[in-house]
C-alpha atoms as a PDB file:
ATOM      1  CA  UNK A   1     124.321  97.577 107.043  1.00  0.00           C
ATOM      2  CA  UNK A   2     124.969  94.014 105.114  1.00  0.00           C
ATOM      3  CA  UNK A   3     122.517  92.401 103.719  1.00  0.00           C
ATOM      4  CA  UNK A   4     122.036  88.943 105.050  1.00  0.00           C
ATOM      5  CA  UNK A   5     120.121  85.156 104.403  1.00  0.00           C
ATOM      6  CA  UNK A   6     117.541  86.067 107.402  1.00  0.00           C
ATOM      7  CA  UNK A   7     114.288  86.578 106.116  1.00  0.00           C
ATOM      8  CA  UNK A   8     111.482  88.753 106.507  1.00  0.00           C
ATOM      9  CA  UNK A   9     107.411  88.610 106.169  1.00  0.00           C
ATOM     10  CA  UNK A  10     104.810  90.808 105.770  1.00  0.00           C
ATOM     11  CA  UNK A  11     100.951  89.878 105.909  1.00  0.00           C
ATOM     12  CA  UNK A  12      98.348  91.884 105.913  1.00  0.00           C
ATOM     13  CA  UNK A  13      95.562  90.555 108.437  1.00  0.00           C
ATOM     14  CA  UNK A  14      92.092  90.954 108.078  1.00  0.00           C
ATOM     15  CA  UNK A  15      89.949  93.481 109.689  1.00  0.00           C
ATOM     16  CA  UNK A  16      88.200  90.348 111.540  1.00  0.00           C
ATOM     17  CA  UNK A  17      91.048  87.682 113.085  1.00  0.00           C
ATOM     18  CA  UNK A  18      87.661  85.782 113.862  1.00  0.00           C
ATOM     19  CA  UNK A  19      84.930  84.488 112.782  1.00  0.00           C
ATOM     20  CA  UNK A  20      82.623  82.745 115.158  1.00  0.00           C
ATOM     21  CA  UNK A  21      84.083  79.504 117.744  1.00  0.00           C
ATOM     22  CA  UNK A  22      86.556  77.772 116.262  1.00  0.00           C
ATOM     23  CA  UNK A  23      86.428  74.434 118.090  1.00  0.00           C
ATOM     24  CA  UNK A  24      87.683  71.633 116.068  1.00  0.00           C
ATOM     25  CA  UNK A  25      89.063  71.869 113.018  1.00  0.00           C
ATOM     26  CA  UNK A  26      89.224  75.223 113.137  1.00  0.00           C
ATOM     27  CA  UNK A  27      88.031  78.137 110.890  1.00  0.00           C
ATOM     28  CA  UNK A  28      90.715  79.487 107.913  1.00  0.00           C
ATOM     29  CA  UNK A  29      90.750  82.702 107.549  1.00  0.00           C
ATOM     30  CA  UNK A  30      92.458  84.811 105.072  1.00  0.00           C
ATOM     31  CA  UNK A  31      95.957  86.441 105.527  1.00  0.00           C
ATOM     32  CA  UNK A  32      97.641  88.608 102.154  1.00  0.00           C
ATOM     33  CA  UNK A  33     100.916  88.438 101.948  1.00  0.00           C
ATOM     34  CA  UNK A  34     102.019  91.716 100.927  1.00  0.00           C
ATOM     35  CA  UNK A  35     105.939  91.416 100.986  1.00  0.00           C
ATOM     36  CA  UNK A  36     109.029  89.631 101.866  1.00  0.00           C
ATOM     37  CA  UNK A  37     112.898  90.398 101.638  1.00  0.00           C
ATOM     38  CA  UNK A  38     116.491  89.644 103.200  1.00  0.00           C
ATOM     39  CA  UNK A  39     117.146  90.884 106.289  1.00  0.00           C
ATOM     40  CA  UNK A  40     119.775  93.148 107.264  1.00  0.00           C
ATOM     41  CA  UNK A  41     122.288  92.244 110.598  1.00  0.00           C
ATOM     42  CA  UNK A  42     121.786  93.788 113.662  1.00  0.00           C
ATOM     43  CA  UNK A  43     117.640  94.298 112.872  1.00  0.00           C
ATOM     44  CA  UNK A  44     115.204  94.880 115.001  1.00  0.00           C
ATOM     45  CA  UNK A  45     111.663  95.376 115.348  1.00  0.00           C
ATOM     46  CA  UNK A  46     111.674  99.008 115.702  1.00  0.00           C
ATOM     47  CA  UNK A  47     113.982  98.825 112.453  1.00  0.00           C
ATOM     48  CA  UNK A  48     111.682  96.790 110.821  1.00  0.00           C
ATOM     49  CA  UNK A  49     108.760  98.521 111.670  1.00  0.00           C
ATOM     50  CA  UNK A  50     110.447 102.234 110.667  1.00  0.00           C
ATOM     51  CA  UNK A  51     111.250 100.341 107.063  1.00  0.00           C
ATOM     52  CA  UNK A  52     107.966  98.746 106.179  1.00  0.00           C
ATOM     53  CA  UNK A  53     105.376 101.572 107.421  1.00  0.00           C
ATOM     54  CA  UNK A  54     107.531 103.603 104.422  1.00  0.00           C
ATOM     55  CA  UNK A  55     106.358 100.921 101.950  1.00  0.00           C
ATOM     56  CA  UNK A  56     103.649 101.654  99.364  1.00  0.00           C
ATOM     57  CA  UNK A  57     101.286  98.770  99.938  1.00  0.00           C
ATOM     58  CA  UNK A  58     101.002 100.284 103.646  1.00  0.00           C
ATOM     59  CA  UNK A  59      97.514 102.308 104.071  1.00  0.00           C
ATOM     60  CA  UNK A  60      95.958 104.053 106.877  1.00  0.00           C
ATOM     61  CA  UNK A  61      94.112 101.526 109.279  1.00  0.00           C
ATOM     62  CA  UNK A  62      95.766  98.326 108.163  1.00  0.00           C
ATOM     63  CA  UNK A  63      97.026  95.856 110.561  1.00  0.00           C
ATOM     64  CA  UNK A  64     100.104  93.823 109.715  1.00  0.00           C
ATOM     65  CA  UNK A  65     102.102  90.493 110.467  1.00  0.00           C
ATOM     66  CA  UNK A  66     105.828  90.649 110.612  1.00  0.00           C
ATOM     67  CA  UNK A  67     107.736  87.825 111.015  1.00  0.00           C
ATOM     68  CA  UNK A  68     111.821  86.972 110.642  1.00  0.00           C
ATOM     69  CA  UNK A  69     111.849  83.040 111.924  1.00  0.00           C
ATOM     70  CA  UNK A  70     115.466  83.186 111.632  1.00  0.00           C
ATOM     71  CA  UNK A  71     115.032  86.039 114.173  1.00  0.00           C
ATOM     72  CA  UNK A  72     113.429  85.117 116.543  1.00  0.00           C
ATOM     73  CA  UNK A  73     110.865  88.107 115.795  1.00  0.00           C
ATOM     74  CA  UNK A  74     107.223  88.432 115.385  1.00  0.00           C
ATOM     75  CA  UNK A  75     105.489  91.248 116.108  1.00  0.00           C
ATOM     76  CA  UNK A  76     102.156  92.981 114.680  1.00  0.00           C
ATOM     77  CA  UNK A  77     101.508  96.749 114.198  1.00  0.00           C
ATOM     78  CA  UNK A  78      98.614  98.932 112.849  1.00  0.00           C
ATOM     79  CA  UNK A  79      99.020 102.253 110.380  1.00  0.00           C
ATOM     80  CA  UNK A  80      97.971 105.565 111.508  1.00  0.00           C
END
């Protein structure tokens, strides 16, 4: 696979997405990110997916945020 200028992020989400209404302004809440890196041509989610749950920062019950803009992808997942 070639390396390519697509790009990829990782965020870990917080265990609450929520906290109370968020009429208005809305209510921040805190995303980490935990990595980011070129993409590679022909990915795909499942690709993706496979790559980062081998990643050290990944832990047992953590929910993440992947998204490649140039990709059209965006997809969440949670670790075993």
């Amino acid at each position: 696979m070639q390396i390519n200028d697509t790009m990829v992020y990782v965020y870990r989400l917080p265990a609450r997405l929520a906290d109370g209404f968020a009429f208005g302004a809305g209510k921040p809440i805190t995303f980490q990110n935990v990595d980011w890196f070129n993409g590679v041509n022909g990915m795909d989610r499942e690709m993706l997916e496979t790559e980062i749950r081998g990643k050290a920062y990944v832990k047992p019950g953590q929910t993440f945020l992947v998204m490649s803009p140039e990709n059209d992808l965006t997809f969440t997942f949670t670790s075993p």
